[in-house]
N, C-alpha and C. Protein backbone atom coordinates (compact mmCIF):
# COMPACT_ATOMS: atom_id res chain seq x y z
N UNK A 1 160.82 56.80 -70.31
CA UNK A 1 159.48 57.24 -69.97
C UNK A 1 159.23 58.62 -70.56
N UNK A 2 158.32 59.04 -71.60
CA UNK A 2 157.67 60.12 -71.52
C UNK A 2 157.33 60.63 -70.70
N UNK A 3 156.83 62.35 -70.83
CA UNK A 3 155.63 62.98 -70.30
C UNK A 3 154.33 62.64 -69.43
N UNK A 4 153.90 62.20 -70.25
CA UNK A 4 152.65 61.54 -69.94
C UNK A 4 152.84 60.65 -69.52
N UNK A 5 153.69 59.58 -69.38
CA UNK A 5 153.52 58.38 -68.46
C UNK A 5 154.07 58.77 -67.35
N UNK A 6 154.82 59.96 -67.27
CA UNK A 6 155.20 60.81 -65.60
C UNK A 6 154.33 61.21 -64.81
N UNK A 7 153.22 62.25 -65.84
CA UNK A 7 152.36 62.63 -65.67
C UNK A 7 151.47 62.02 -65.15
N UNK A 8 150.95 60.83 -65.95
CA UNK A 8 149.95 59.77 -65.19
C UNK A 8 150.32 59.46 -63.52
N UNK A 9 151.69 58.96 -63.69
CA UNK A 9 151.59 58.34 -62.95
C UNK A 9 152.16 59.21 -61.47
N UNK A 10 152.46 60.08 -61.72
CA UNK A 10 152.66 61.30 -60.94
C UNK A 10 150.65 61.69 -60.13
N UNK A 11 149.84 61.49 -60.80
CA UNK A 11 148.57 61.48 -60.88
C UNK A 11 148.14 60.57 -59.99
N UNK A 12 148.56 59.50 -60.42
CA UNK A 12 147.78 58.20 -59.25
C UNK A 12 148.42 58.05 -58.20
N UNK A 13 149.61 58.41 -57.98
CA UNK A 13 150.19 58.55 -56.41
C UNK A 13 149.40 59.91 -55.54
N UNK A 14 149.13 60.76 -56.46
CA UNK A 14 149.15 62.20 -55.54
C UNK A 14 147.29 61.44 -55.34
N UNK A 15 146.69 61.19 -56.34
CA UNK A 15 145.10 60.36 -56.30
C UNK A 15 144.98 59.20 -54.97
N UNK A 16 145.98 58.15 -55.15
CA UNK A 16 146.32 57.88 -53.99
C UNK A 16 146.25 58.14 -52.76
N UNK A 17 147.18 59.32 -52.34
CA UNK A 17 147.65 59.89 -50.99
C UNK A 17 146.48 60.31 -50.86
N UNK A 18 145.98 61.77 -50.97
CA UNK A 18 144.74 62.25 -50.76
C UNK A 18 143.55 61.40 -50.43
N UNK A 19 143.06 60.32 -51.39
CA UNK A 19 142.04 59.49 -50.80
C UNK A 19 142.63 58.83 -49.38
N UNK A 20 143.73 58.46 -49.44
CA UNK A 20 144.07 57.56 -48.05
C UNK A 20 144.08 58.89 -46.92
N UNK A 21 143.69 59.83 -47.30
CA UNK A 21 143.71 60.98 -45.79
C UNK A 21 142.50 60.77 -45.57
N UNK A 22 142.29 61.01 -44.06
CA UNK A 22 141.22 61.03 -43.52
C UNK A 22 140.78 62.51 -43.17
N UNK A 23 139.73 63.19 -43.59
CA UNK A 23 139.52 64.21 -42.48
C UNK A 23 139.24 64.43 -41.69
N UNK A 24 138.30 63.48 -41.03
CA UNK A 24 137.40 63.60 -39.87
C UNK A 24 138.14 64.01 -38.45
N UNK A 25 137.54 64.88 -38.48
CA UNK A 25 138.96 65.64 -36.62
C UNK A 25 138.75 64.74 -35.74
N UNK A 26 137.76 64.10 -35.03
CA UNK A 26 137.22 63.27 -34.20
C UNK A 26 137.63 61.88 -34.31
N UNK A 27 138.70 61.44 -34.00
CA UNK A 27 139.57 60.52 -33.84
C UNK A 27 138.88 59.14 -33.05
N UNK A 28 138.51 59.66 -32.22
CA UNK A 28 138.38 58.86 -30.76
C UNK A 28 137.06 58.89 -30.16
N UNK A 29 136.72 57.83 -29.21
CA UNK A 29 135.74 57.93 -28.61
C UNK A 29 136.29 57.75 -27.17
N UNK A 30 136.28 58.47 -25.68
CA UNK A 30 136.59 58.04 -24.49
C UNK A 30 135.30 57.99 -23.87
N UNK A 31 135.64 56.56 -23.35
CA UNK A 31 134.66 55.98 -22.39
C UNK A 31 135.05 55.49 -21.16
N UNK A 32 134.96 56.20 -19.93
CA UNK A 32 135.63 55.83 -18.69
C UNK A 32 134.48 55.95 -17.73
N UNK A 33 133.81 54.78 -17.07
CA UNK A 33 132.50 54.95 -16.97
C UNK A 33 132.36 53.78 -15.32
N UNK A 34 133.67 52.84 -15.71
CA UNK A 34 133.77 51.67 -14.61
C UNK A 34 133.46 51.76 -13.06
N UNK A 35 132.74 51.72 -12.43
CA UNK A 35 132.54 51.50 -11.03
C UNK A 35 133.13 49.96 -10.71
N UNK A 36 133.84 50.03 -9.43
CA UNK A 36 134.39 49.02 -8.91
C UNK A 36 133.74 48.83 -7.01
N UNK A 37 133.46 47.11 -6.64
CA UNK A 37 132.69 47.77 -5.01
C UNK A 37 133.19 45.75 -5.09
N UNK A 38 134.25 46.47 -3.87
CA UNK A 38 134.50 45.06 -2.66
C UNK A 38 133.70 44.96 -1.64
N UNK A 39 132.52 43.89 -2.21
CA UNK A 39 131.76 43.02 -1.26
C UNK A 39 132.98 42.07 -0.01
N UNK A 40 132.53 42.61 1.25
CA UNK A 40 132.94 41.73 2.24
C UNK A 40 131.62 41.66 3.23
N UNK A 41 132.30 40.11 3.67
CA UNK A 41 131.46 39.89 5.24
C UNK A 41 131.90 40.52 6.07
N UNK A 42 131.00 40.16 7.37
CA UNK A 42 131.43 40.94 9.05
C UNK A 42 132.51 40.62 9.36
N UNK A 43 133.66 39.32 8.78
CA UNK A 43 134.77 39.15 9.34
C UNK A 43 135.40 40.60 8.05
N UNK A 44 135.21 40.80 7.33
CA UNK A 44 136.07 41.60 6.34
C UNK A 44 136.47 40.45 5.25
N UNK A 45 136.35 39.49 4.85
CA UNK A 45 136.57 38.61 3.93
C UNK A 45 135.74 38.83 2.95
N UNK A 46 136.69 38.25 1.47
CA UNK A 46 135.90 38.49 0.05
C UNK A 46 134.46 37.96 0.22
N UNK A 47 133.08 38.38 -0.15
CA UNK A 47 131.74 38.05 -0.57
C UNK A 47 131.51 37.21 -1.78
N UNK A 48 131.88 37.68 -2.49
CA UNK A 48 132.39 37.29 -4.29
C UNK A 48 132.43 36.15 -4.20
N UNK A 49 132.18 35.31 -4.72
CA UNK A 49 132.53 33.40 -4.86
C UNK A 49 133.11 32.75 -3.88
N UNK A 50 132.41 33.46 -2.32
CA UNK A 50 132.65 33.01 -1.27
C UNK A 50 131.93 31.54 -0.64
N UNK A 51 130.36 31.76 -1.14
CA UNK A 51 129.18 31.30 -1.22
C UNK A 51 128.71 30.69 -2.15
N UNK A 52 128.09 29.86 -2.64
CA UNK A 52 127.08 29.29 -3.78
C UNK A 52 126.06 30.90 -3.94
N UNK A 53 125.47 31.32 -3.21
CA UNK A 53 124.30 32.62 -3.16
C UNK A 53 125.38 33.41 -3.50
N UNK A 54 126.60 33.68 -3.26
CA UNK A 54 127.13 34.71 -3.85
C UNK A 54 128.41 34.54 -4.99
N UNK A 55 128.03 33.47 -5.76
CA UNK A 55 128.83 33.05 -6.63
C UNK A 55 128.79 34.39 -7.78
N UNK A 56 129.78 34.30 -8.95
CA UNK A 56 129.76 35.49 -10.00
C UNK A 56 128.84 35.57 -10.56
N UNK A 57 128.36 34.33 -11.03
CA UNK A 57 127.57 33.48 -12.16
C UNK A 57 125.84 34.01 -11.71
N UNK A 58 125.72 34.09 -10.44
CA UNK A 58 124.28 34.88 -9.93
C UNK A 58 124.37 35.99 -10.23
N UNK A 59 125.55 36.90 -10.37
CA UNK A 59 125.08 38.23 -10.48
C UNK A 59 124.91 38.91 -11.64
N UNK A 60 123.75 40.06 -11.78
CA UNK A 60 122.98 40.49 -12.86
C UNK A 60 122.86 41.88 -12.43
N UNK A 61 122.42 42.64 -13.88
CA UNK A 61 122.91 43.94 -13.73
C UNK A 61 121.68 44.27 -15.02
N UNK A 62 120.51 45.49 -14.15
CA UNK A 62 119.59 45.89 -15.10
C UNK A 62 120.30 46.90 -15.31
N UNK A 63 119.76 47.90 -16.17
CA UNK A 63 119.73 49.33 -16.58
C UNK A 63 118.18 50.11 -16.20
N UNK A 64 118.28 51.18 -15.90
CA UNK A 64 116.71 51.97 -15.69
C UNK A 64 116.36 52.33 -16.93
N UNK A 65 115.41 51.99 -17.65
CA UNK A 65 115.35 53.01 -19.08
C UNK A 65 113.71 53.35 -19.20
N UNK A 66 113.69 54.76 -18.32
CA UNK A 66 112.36 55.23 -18.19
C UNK A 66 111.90 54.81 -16.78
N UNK A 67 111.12 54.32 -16.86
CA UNK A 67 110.31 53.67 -14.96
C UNK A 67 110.65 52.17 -15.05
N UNK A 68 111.30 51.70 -16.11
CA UNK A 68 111.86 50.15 -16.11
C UNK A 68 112.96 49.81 -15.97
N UNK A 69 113.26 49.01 -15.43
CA UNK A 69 114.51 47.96 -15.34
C UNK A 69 114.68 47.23 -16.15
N UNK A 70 115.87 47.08 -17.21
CA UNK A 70 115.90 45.97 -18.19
C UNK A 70 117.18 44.73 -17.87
N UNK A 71 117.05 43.85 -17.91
CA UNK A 71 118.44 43.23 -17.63
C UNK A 71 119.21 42.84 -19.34
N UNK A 72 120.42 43.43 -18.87
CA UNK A 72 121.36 44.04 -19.45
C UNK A 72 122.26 42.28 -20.53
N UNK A 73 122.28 42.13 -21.73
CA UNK A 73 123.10 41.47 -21.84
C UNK A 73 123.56 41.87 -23.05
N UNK A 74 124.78 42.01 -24.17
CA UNK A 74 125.31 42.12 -24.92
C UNK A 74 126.25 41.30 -25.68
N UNK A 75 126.22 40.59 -26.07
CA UNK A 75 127.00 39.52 -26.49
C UNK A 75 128.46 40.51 -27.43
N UNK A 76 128.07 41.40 -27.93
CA UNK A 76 129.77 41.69 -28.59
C UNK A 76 130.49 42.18 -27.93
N UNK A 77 130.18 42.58 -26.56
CA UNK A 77 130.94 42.99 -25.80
C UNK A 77 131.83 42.25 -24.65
N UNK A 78 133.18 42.57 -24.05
CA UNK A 78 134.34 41.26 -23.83
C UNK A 78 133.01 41.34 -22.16
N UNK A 79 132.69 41.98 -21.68
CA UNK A 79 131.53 42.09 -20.39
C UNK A 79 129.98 42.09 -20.62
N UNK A 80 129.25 40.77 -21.57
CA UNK A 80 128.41 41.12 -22.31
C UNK A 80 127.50 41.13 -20.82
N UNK A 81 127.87 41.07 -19.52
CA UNK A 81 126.61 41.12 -18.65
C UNK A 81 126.65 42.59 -17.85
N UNK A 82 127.94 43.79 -18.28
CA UNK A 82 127.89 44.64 -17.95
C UNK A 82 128.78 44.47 -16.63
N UNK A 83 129.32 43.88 -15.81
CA UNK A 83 129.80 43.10 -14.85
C UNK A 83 131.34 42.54 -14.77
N UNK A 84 132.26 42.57 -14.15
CA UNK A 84 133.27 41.02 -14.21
C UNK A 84 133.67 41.05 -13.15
N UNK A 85 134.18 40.27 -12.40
CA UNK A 85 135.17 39.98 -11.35
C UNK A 85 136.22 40.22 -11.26
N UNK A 86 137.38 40.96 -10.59
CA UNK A 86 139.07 41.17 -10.56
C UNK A 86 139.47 40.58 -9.22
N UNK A 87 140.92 40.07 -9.61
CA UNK A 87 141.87 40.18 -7.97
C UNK A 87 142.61 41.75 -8.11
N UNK A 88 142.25 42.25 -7.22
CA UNK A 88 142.83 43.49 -6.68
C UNK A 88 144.52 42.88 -6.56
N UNK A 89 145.62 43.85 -6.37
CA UNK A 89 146.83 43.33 -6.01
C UNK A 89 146.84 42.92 -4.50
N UNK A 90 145.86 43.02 -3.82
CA UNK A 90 145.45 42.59 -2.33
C UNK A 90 145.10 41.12 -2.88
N UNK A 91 144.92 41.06 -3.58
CA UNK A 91 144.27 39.11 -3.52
C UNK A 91 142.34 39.14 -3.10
N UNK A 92 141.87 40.62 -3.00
CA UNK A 92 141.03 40.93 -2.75
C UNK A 92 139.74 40.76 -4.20
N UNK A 93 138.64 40.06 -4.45
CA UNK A 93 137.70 40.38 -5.48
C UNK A 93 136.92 41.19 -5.76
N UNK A 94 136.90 42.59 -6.46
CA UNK A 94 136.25 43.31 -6.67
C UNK A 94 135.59 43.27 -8.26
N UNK A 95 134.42 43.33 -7.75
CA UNK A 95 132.89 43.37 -9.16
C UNK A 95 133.19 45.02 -9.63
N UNK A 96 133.22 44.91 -10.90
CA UNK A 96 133.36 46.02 -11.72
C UNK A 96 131.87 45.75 -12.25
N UNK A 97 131.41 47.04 -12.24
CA UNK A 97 130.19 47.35 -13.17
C UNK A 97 129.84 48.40 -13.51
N UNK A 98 129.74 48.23 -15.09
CA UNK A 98 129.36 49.27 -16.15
C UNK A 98 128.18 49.76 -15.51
N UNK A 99 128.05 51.40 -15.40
CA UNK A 99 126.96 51.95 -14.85
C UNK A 99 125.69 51.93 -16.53
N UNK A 100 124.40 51.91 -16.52
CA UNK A 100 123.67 52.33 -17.58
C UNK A 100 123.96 53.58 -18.11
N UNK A 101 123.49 53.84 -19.72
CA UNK A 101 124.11 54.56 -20.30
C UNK A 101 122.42 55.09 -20.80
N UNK A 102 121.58 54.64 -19.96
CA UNK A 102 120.19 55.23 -20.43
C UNK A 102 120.00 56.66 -19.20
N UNK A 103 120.05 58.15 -19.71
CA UNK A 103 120.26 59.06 -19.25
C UNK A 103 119.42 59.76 -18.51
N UNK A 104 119.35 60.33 -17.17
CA UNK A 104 118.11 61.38 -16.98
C UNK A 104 119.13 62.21 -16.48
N UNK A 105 119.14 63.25 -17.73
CA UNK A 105 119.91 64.00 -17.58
C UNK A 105 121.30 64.11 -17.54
N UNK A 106 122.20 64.09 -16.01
CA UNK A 106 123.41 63.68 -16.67
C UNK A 106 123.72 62.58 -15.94
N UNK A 107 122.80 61.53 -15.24
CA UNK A 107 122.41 60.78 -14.29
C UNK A 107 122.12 59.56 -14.97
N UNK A 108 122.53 58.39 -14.10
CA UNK A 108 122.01 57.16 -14.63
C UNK A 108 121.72 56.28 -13.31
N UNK A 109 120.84 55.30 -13.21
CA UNK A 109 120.45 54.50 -12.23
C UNK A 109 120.46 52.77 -12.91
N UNK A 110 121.12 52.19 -12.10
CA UNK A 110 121.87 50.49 -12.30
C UNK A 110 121.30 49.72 -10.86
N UNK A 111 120.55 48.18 -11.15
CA UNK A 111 120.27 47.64 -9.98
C UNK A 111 121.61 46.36 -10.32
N UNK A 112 122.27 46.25 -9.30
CA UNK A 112 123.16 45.28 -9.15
C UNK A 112 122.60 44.20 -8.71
N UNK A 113 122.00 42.99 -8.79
CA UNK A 113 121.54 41.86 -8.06
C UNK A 113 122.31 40.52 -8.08
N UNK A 114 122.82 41.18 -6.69
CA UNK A 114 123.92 39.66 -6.41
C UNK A 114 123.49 38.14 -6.34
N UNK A 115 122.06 38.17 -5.87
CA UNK A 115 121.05 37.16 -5.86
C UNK A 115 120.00 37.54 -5.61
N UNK A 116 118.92 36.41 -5.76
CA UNK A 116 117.69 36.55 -5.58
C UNK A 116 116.96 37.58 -4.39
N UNK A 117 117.97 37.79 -3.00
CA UNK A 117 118.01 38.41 -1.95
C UNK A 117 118.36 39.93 -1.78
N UNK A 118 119.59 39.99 -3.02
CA UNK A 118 120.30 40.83 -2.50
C UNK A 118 120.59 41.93 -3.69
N UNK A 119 119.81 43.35 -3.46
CA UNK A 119 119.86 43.98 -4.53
C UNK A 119 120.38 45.75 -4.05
N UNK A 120 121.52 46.15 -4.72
CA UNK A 120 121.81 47.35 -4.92
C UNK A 120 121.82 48.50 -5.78
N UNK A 121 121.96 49.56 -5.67
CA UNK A 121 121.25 50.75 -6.46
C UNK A 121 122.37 51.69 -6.43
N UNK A 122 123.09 51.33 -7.82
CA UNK A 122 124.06 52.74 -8.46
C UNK A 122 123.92 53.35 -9.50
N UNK A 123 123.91 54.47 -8.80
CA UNK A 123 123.14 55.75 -9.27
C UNK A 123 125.29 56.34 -9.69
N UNK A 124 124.84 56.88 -11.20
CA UNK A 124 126.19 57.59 -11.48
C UNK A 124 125.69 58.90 -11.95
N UNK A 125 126.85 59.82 -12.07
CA UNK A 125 126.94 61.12 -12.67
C UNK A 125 127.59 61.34 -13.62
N UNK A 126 127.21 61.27 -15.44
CA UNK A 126 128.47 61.88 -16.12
C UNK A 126 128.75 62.89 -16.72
N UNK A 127 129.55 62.75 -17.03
CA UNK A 127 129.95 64.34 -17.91
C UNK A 127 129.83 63.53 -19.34
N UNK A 128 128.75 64.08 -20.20
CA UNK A 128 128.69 64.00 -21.59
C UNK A 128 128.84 64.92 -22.53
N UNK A 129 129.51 64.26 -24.13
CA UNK A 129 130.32 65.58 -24.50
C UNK A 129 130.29 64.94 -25.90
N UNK A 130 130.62 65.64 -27.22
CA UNK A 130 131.35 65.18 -28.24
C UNK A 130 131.99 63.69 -27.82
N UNK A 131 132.05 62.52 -28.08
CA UNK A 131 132.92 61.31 -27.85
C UNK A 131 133.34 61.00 -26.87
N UNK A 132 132.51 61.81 -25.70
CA UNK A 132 133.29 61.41 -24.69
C UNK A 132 132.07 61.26 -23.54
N UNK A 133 132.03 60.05 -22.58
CA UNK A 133 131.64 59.44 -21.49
C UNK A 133 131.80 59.39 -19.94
N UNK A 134 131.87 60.14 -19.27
CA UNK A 134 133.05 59.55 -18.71
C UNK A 134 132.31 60.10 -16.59
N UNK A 135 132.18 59.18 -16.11
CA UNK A 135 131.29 59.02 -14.61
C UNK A 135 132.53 59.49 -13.85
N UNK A 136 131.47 60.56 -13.19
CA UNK A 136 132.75 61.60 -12.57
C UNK A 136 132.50 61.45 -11.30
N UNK A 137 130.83 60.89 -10.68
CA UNK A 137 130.80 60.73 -9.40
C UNK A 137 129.61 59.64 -9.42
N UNK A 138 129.61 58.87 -8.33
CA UNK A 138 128.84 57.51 -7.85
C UNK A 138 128.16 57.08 -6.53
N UNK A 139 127.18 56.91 -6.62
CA UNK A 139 126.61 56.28 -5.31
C UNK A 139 126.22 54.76 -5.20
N UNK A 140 126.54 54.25 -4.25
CA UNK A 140 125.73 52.68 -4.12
C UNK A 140 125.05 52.79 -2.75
N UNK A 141 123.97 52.75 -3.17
CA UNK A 141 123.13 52.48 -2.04
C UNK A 141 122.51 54.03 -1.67
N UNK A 142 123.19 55.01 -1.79
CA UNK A 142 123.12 56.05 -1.37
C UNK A 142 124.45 56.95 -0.81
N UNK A 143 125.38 55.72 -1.03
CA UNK A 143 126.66 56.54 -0.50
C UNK A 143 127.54 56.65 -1.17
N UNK A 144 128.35 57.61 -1.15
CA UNK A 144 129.15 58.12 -2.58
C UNK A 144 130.67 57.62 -2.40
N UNK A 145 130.61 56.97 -3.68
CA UNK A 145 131.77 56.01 -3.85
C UNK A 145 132.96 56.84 -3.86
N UNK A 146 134.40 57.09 -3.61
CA UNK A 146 135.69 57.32 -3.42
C UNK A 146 136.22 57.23 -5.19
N UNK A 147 136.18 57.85 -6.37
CA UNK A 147 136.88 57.40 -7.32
C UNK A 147 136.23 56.13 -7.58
N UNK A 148 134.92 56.14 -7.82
CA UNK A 148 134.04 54.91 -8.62
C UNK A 148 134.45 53.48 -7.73
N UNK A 149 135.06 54.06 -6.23
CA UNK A 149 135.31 52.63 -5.35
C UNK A 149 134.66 52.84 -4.29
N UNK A 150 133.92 51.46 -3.49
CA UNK A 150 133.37 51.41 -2.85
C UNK A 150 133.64 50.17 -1.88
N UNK A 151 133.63 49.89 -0.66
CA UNK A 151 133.86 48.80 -0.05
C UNK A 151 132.54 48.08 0.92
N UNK A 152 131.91 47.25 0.56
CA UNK A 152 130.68 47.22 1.32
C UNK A 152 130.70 46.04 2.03
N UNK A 153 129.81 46.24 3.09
CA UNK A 153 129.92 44.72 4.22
C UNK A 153 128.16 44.26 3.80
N UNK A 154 128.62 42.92 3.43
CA UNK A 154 126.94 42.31 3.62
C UNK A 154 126.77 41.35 4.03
């Protein structure tokens, strides 16, 4: 090998490396935003797909955006209704729901409607920032959730 074919090729590795760097400092986006609320009856038993009226499949989840309510659906997302169901390690079902991300201020307002009957109002607080999301305090109904948890009797 010559010079120049060192040279070259000394060239397209170092051409290489450099393009494959990234600069951008901002790596990441954190989004920690989840509210979680165990519906029970007067005995204390799961609510959640206890009932036909309180099956998963009824429940719907607007966003406030302005003086409106929109109901919420997203298809690329793995929760495109904003919503899902869990077993707690209790064997217990708790509804997770994405609070709205439409802002007044650092405030957002979400109607939960379990059915046609039955409608709740969470109101979150976040801290917004560079890439980051993240609901630091919660109300349902008016009462302030424990760590985005809530346990309600209906």
């Amino acid at each position: 090998m010559n010079i120049k074919s060192i040279t070259f090729l000394l060239f397209v590795v170092i051409s290489l490396v450099v393009s494959s760097c990234d600069n951008q400092s901002d790596c990441c986006a954190l989004i920690d935003v989840d509210t979680r609320i165990h519906y029970v009856n007067a005995a204390g038993e799961n609510l959640i797909n206890s009932l036909e009226e309180f099956r998963e499949s009824n429940i719907k989840v607007y966003f406030k955006n302005g003086e409106d309510f929109e109901y919420v659906y997203n298809s690329n997302l793995d929760s495109p209704n904003m919503h899902r169901v869990d077993e707690d390690p209790d064997g217990n079902l708790v509804l997770t729901v994405y609070p709205s991300n439409y802002y007044e201020g650092n405030r957002s307002t979400t109607l939960i409607e379990l059915n046609n009957g039955v409608v709740d109002t969470l109101v979150g607080e976040f801290e917004l920032g560079d890439n980051r999301e993240i609901c630091t305090k919660a109300w349902l109904n008016g009462v302030p959730m424990t760590d985005r948890y809530i346990q309600i009797e209906r």
